[in-house]
Protein backbone atom coordinates (compact mmCIF):
# COMPACT_ATOMS: atom_id res chain seq x y z
CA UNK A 1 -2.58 122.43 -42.18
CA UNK A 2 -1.21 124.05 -45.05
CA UNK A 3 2.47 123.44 -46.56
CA UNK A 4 5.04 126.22 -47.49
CA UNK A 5 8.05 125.79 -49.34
CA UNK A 6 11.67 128.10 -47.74
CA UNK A 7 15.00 128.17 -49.56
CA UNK A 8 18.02 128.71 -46.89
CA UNK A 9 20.25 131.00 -48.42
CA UNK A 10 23.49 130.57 -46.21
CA UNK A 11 23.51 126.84 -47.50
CA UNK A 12 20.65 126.93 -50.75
CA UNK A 13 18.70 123.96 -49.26
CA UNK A 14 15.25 124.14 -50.01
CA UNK A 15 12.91 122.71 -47.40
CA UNK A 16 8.93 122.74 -46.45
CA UNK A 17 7.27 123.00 -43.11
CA UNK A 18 3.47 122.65 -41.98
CA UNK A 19 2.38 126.10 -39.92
CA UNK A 20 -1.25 127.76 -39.74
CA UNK A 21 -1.76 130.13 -42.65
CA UNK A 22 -0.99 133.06 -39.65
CA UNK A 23 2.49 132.22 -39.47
CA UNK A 24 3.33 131.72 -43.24
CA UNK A 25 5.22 134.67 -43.31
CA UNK A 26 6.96 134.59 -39.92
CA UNK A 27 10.56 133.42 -40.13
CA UNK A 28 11.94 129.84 -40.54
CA UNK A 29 14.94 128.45 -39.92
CA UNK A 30 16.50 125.60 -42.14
CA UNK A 31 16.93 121.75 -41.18
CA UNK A 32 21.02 123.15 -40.93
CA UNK A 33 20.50 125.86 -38.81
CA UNK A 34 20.88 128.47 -40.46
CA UNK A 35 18.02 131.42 -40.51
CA UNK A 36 18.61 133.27 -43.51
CA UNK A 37 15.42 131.84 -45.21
CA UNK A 38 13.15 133.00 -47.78
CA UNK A 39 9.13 131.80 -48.60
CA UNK A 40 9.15 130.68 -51.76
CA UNK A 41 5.83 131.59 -54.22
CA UNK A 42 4.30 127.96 -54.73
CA UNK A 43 3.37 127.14 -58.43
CA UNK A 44 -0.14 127.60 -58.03
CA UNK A 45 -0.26 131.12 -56.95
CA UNK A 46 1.82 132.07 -59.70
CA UNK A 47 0.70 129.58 -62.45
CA UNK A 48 -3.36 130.30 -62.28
CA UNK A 49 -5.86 127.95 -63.61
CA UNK A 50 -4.29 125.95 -66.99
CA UNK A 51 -7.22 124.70 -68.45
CA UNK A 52 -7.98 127.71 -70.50
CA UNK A 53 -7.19 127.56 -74.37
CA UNK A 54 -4.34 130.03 -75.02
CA UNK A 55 -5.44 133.30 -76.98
CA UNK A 56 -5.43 133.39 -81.14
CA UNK A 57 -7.33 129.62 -81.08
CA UNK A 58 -4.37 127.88 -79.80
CA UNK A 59 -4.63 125.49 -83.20
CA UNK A 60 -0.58 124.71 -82.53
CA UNK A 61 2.23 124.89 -84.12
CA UNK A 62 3.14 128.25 -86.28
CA UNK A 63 3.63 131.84 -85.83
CA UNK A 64 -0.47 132.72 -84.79
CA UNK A 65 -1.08 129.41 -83.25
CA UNK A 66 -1.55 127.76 -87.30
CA UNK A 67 -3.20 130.07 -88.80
CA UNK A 68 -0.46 132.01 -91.11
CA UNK A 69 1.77 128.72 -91.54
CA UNK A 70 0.96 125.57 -93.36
């Protein structure tokens, strides 16, 4: 069962629970109580794949990844 991350924000806690992917977006309330939660966007879904060389070469280092400092 998949994991999702909530940050309370009465108290700021941030907490995870295990739920079907159907009831990702219902509401949750936090270990305190409280029930003014909000999903939070996991790093994958925002991040993408990594493993893809950035644009211009990616040589390092320099203004154009190298190429117009030495």
């Amino acid at each position: 069962m998949p994991r999702y991350e909530y940050r309370c924000r009465t108290c700021g806690s941030t907490f995870e629970l295990s739920r079907p992917m159907a009831e990702s977006s219902a509401p949750a309330d936090c270990p305190s109580g409280h029930d003014d939660t909000v999903k939070l966007l996991s790093a994958v879904a925002v991040g993408g794949t990594t493993s893809a060389p950035a644009a211009g070469g990616g040589g390092g280092g320099g203004c154009c990844g190298g190429g117009c400092c030495g």
